[in-house]
Protein backbone atom coordinates (compact mmCIF):
# COMPACT_ATOMS: atom_id res chain seq x y z
CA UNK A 1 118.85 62.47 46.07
CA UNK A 2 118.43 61.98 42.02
CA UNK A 3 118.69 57.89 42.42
CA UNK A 4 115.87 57.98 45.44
CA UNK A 5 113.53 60.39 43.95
CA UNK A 6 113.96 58.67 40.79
CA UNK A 7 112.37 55.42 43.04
CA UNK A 8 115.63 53.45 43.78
CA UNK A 9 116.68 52.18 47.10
CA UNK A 10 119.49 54.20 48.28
CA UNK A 11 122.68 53.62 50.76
CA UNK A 12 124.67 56.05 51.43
CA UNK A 13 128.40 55.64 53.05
CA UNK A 14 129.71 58.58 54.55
CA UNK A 15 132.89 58.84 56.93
CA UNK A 16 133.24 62.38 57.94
CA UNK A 17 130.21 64.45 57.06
CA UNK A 18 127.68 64.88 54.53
CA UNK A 19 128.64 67.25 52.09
CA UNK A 20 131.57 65.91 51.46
CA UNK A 21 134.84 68.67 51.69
CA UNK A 22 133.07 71.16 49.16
CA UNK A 23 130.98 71.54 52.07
CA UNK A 24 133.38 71.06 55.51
CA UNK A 25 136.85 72.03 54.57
CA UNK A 26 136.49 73.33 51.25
CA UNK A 27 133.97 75.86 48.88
CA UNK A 28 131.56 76.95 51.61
CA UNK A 29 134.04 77.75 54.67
CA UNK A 30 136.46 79.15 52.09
CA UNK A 31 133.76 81.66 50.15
CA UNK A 32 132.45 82.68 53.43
CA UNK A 33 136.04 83.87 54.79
CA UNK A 34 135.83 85.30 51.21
CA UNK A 35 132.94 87.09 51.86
CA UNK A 36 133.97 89.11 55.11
CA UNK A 37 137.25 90.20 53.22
CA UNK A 38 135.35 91.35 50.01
CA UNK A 39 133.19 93.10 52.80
CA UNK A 40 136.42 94.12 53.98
CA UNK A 41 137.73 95.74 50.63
CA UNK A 42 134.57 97.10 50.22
CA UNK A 43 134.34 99.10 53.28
CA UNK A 44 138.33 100.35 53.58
CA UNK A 45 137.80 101.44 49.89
CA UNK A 46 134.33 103.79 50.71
CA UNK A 47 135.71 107.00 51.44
CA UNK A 48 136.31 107.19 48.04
CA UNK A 49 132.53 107.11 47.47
CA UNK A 50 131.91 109.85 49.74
CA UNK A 51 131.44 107.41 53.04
CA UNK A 52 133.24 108.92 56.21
CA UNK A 53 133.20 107.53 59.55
CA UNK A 54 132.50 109.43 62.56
CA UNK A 55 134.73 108.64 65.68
CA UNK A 56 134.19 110.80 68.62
CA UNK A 57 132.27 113.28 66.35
CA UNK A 58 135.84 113.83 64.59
CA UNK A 59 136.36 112.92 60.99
CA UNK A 60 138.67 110.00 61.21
CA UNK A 61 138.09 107.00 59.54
CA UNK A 62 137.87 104.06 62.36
CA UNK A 63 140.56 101.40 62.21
CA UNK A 64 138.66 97.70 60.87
CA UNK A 65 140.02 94.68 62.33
CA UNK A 66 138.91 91.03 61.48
CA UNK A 67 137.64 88.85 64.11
CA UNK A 68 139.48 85.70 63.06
CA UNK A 69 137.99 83.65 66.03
CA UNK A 70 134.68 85.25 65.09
CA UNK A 71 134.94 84.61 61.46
CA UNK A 72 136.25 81.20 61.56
CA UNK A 73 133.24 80.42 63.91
CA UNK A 74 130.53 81.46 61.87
CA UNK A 75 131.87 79.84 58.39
CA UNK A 76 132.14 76.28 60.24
CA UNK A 77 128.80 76.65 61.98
CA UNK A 78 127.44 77.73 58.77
CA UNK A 79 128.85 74.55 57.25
CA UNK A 80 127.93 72.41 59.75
CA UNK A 81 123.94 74.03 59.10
CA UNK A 82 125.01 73.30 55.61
CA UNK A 83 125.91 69.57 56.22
CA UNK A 84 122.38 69.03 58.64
CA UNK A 85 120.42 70.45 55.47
CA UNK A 86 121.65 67.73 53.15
CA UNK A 87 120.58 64.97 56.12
CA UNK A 88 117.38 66.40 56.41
CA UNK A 89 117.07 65.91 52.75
CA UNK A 90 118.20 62.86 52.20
CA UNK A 91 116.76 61.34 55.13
CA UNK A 92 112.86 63.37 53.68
CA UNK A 93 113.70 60.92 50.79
CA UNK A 94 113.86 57.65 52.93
CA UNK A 95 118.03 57.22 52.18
CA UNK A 96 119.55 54.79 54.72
CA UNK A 97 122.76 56.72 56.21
CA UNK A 98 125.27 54.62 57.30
CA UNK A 99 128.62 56.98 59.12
CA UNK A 100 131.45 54.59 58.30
CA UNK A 101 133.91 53.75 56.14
CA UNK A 102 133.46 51.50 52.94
CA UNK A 103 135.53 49.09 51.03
CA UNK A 104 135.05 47.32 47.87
CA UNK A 105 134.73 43.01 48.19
CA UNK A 106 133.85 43.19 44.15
CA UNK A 107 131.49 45.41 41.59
CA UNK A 108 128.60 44.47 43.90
CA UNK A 109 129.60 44.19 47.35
CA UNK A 110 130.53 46.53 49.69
CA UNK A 111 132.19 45.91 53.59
CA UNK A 112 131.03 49.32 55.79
CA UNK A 113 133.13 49.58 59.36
CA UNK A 114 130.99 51.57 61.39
CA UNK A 115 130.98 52.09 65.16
CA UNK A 116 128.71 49.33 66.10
CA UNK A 117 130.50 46.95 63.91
CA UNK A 118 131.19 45.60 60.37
CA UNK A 119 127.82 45.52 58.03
CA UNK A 120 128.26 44.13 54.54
CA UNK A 121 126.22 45.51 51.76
CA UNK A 122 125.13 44.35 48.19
CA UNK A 123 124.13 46.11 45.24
CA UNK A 124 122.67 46.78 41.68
CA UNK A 125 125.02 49.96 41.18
CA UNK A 126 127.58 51.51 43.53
CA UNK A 127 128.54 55.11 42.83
CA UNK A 128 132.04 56.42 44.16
CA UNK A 129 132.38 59.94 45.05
CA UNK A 130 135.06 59.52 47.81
CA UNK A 131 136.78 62.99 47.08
CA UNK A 132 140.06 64.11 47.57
CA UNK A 133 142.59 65.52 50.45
CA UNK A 134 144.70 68.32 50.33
CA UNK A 135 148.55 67.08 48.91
CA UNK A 136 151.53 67.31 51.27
CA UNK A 137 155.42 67.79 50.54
CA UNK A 138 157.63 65.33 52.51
CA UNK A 139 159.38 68.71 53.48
CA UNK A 140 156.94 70.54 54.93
CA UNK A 141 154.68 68.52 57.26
CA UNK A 142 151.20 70.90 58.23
CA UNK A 143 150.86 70.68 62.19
CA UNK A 144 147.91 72.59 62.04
CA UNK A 145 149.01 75.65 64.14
CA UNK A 146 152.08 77.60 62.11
CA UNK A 147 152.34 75.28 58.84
CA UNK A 148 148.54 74.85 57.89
CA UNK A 149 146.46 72.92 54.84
CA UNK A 150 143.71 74.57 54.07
CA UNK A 151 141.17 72.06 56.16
CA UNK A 152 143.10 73.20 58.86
CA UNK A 153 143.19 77.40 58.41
CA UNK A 154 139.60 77.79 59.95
CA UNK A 155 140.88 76.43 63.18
CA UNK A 156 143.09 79.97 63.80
CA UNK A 157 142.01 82.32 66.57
CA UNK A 158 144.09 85.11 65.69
CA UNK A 159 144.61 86.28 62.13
CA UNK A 160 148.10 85.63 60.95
CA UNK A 161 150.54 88.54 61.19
CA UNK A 162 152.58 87.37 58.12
CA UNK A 163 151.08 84.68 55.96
CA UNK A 164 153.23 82.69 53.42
CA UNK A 165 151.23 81.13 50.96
CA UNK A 166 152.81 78.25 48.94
CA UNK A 167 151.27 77.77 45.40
CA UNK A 168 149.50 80.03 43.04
CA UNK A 169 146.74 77.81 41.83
CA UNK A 170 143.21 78.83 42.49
CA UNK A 171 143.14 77.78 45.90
CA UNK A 172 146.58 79.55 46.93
CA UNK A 173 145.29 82.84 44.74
CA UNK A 174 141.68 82.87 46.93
CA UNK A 175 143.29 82.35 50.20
CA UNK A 176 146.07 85.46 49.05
CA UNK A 177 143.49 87.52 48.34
CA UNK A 178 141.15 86.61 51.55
CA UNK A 179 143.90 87.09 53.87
CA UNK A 180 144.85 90.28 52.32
CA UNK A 181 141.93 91.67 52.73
CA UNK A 182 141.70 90.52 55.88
CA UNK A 183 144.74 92.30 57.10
CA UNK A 184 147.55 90.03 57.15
CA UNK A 185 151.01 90.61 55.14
CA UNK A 186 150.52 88.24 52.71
CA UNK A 187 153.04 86.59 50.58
CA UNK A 188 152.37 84.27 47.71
CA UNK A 189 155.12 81.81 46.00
CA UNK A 190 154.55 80.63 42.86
CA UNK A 191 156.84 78.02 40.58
CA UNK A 192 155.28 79.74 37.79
CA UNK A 193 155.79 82.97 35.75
CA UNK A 194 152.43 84.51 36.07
CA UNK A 195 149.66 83.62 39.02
CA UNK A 196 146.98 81.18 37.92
CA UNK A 197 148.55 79.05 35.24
CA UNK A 198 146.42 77.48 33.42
CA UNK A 199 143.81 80.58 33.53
CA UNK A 200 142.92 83.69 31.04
CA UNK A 201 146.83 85.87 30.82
CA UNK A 202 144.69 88.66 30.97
CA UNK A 203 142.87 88.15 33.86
CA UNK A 204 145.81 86.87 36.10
CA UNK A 205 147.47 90.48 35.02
CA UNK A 206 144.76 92.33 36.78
CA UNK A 207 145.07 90.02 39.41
CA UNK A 208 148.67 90.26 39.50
CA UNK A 209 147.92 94.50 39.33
CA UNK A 210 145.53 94.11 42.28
CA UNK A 211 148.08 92.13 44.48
CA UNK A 212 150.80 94.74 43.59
CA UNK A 213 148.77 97.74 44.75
CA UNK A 214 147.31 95.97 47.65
CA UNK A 215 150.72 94.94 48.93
CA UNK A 216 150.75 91.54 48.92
CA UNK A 217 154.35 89.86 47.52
CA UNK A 218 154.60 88.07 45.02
CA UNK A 219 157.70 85.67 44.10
CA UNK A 220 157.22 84.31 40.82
CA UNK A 221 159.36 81.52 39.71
CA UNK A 222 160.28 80.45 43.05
CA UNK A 223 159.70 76.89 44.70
CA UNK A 224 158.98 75.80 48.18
CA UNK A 225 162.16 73.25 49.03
CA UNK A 226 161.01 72.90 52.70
CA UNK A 227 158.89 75.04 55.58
CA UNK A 228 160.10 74.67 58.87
CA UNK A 229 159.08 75.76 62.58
CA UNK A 230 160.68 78.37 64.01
CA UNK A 231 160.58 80.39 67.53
CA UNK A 232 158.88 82.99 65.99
CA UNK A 233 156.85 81.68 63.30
CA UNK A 234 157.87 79.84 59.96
CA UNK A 235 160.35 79.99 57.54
CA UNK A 236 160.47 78.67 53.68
CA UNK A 237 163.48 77.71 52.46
CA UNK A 238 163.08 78.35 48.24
CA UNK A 239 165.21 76.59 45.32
CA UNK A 240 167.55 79.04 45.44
CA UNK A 241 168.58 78.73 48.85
CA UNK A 242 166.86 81.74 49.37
CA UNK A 243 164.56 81.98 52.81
CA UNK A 244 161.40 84.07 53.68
CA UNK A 245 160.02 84.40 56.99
CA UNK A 246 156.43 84.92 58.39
CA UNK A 247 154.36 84.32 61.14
CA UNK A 248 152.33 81.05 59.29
CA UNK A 249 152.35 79.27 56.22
CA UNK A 250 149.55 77.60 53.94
CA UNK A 251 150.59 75.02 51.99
CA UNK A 252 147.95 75.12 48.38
CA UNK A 253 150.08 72.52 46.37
CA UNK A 254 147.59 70.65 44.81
CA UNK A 255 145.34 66.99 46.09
CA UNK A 256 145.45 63.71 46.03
CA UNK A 257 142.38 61.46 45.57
CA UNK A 258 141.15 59.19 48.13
CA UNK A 259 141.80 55.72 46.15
CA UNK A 260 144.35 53.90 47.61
CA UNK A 261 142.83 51.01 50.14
CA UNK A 262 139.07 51.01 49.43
CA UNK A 263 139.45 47.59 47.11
CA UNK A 264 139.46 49.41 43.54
CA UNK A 265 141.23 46.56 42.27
CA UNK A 266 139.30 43.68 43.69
CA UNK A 267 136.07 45.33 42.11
CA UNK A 268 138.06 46.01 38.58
CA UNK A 269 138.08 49.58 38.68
CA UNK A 270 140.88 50.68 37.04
CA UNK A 271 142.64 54.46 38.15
CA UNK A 272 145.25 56.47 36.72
CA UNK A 273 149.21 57.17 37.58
CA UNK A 274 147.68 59.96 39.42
CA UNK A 275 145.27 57.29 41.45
CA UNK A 276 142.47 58.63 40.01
CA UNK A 277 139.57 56.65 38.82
CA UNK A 278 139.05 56.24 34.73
CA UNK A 279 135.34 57.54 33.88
CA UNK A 280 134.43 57.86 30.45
CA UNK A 281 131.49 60.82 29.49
CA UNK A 282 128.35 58.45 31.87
CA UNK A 283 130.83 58.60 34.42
CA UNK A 284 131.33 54.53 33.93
CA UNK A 285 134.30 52.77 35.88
CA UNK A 286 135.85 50.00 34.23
CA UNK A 287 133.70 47.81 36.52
CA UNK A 288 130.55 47.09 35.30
CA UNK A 289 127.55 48.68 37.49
CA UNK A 290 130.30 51.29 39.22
CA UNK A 291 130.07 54.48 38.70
CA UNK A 292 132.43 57.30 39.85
CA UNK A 293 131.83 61.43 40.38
CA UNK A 294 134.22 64.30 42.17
CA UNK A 295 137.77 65.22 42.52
CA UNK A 296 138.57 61.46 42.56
CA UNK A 297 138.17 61.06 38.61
CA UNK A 298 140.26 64.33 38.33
CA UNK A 299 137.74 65.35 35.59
CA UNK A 300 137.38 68.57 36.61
CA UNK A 301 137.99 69.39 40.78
CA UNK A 302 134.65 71.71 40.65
CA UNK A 303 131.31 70.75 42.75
CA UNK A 304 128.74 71.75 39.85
CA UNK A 305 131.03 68.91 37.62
CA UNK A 306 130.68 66.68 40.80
CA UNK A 307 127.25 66.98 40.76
CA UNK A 308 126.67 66.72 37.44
CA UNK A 309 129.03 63.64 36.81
CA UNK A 310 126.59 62.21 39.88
CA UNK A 311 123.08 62.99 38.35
CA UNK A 312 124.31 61.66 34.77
CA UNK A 313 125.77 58.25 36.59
CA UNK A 314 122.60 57.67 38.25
CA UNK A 315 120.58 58.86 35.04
CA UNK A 316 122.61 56.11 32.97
CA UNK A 317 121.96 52.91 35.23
CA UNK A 318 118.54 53.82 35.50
CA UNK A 319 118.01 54.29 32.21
CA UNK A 320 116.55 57.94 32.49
CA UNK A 321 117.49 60.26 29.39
CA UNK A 322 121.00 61.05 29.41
CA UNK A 323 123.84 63.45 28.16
CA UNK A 324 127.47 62.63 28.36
CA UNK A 325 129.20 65.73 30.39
CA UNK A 326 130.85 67.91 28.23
CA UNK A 327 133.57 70.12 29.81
CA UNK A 328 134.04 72.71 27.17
CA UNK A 329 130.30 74.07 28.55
CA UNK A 330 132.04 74.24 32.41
CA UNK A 331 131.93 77.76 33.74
CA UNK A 332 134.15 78.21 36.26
CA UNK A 333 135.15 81.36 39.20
CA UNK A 334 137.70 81.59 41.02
CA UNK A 335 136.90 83.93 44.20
CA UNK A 336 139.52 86.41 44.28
CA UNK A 337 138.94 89.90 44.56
CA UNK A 338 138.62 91.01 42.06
CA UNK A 339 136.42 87.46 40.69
CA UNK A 340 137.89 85.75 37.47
CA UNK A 341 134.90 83.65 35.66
CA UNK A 342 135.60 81.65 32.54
CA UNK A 343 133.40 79.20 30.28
CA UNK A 344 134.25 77.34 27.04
CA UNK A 345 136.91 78.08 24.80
CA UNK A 346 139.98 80.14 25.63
CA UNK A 347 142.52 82.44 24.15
CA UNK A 348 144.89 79.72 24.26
CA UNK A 349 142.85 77.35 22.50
CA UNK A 350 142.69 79.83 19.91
CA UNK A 351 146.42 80.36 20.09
CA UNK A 352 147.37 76.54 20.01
CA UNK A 353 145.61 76.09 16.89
CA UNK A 354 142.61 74.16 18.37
CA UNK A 355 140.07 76.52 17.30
CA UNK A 356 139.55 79.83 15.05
CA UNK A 357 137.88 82.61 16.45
CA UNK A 358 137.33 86.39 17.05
CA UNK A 359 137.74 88.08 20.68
CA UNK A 360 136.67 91.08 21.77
CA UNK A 361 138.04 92.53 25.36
CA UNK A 362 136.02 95.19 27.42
CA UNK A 363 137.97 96.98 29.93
CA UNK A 364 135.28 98.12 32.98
CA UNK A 365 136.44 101.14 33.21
CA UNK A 366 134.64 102.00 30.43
CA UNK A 367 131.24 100.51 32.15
CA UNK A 368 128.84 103.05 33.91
CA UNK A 369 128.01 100.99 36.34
CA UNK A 370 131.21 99.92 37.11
CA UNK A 371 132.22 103.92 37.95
CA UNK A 372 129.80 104.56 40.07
CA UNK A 373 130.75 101.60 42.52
CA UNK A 374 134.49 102.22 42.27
CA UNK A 375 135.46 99.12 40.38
CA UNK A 376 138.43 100.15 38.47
CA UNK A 377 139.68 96.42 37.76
CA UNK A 378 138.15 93.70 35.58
CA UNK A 379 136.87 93.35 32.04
CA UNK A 380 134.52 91.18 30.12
CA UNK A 381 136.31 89.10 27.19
CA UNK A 382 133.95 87.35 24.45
CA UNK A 383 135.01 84.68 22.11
CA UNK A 384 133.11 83.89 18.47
CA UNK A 385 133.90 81.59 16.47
CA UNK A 386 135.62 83.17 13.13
CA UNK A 387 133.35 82.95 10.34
CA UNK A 388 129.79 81.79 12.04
CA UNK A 389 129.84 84.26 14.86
CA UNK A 390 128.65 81.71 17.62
CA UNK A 391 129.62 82.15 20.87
CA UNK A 392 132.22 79.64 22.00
CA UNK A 393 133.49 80.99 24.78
CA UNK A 394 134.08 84.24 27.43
CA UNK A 395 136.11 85.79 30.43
CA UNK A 396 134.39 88.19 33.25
CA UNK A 397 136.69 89.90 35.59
CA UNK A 398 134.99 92.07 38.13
CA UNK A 399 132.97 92.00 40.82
CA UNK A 400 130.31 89.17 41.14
CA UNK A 401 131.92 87.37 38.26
CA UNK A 402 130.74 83.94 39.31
CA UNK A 403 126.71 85.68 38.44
CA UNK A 404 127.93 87.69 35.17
CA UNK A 405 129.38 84.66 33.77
CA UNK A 406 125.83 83.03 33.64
CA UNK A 407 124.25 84.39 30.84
CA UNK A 408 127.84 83.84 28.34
CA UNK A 409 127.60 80.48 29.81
CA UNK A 410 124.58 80.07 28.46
CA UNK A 411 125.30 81.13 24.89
CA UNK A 412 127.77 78.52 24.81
CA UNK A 413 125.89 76.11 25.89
CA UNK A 414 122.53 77.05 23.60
CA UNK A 415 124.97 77.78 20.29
CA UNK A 416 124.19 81.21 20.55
CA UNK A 417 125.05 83.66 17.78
CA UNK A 418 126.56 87.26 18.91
CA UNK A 419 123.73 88.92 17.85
CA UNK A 420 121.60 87.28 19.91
CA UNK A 421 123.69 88.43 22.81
CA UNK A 422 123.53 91.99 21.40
CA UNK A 423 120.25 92.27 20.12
CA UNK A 424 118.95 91.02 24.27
CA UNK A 425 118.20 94.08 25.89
CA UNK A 426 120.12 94.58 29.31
CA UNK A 427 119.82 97.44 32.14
CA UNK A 428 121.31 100.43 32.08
CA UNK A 429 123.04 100.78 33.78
CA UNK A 430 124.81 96.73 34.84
CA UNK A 431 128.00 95.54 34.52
CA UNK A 432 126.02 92.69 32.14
CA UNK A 433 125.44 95.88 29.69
CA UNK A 434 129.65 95.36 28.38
CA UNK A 435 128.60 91.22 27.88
CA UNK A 436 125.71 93.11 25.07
CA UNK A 437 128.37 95.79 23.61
CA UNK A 438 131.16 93.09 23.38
CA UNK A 439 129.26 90.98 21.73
CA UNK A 440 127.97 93.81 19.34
CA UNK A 441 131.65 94.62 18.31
CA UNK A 442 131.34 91.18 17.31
CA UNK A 443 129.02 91.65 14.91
CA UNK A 444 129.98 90.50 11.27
CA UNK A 445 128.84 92.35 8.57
CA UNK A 446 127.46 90.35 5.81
């Protein structure tokens, strides 16, 4: 879309769908199944808030009970409607669509099997943004109906009775936490100490507090050996020789980037151990005029760093004015319940010696706003560096995270001091009004 409206004459090679898997498989069928349980949550917690339901005209809360067939429809349709948009768009900009699947002859040519054929295709610039798919073990094979990927989950009819989720990673946390809320048993193995490595401690503790009271299991320190079909269901066989037993099983064990056979090497592109394609800040290949975005340069596995590595490739080779991405400025969510959102530096930076700062932590229970709807768990977390007082970095736990985050973001991104934050008034009450007091106990006195 950037390179056409920007005047160039655009191909674009697409095998499955456009959208890529952040729209099919991936962030927009996954956040809408997030959705209904949030919706979920939501509704089984209202009583506290003074909500009763009326059955019968007696005073007995209805039982809820997800739709999975339902559910599973609408996020795919709404995918799909997704997917058409882009088309529409693309096409509105006079890019050629070809559905097929392309290979590199060298670092201007390009053979495209389609249905009607094989088309060969030269050009100025290519730009690779073949993604990634979801990473198997050799021990346990998805079949798509008891041992499941998660491209696969939104094909269930029924929700699953007792769901075994393998990996506690982003994706295996958000799926936990959906399917929770949903109303399946849920339990979640994790190699790892803590849920989330690699994420705030503070805010996988909550979540860790959330999963405890909302009953889903959590065995820490445990690895999947092997899952297995059996009459009933599934059962995981863990490292210890240990085995648990459920109904399904999604495996969230990482991805693997869709290198290997599209002629990397006969173009010079040069890709990691990993297979993933070397990109330096203008998203440049080692090939000259290719260009690479997405989960296959393992930058970053988010679409908004997708998009961005995309709009500063095509900005480069055009010669429009250009910024080299810089990750540090990334804000992130993941979409549990409750939502953890995190951009710039972290507490272990700070710990590790990289940088020196000041952090203040905000609990929301001491937020107005956050009373009044019920939400007990979260907090915001603000990082200045020590000395200057510039925000470098934050945390939001809580509801609608992923929006909160937005205006920390920001201050990183603009240099921000804390009182800037502070001294920017802010609605009383909002769960944005403990981003303004954290940042005033940030304050330095001079």
């Amino acid at each position: 879309m950037v390179a056409a409206s920007l005047g160039a004459r655009v191909t674009l090679i697409e095998r499955a769908g456009l959208g890529g898997s952040a729209v099919l498989t991936d962030v927009v069928p996954s956040k809408t199944l997030i959705a209904t349980a949030d919706l979920m949550t939501r509704v089984g917690e209202a009583g506290e808030l003074g909500v009763k339901f009326a059955v019968d005209g007696s005073d007995v809360a209805p039982g809820m009970r997800a739709d999975l067939g339902h559910i599973n429809d609408r996020l795919l349709h709404l995918a799909r409607e997704q997917s058409d948009d882009i088309r529409v768009g693309l096409e509105r900009l006079g890019v050629e669509i070809l559905m097929g699947s392309g290979k590199l002859l060298d670092n201007h040519t390009i053979e495209v099997i389609t249905l009607d054929g094989v088309k060969t295709i030269t050009a100025d610039a290519i730009l690779l943004a073949v993604g990634a798919h979801p990473r198997e073990l050799p021990t346990a094979k998805p079949d798509g109906e008891r041992i499941l990927n998660w491209a696969q989950i939104y094909n269930l009819e029924e929700l699953p009775e007792d769901l075994i989720v393998v990996g506690s990673g982003v994706t295996g946390a958000e799926f936990a936490s959906a399917y929770n809320g949903l109303g399946s048993n849920v339990t979640l193995i994790s190699s790892r100490d803590q849920v989330l490595p690699g994420s705030d401690s503070d805010a996988a503790q909550v979540l860790e507090g959330v999963f405890k009271r909302r009953g889903v299991r959590v065995l820490s320190r445990s690895r999947a050996e092997a899952v297995e079909r059996t009459e009933a269901g599934v059962q995981v066989t863990l490292g210890d020789g240990s085995v648990v037993t459920g109904s399904h099983c999604l495996l969230c064990v990482g991805s693997i980037p869709n290198t290997a056979g599209i002629g990397l090497e006969e173009a010079g592109v040069a890709v990691t151990e990993s297979g993933h394609i070397k990109v330096d800040g203008v998203s440049r290949t080692t090939a000259p005029n290719i260009y690479a975005a997405g989960d296959c340069t393992g930058t970053l596995a988010l679409a908004s760093v997708a998009a961005m590595q995309g709009r500063i490739a095509i900005a480069h080779f055009l010669g429009d004015a250009v910024m080299p991405i810089k990750l540090h400025q990334v804000a992130s969510n993941i979409f549990t319940s409750p939502e953890i959102a995190s951009v710039g530096v972290s507490e272990a930076d700070l710990e590790s010696g990289k940088y020196q700062g000041d952090v203040v932590m905000l609990s929301l229970l001491s937020n107005a706003r956050a009373k009044m709807r019920n939400s007990k768990d979260g907090f915001v977390k603000i990082i200045a560096r020590k000395g200057s007082g510039t925000v470098i970095g934050g945390v939001v736990v809580g509801p609608n995270a992923s929006e909160l985050i937005f205006p920390i973001a920001v201050a990183v991104k603009q240099k921000l001091h804390v009182d800037d934050l502070a001294s920017t008034f802010t609605v009383y009450p909002s769960l944005t009004g403990s981003i303004s007091e954290a940042a005033r106990r940030l304050h330095v006195h001079m």
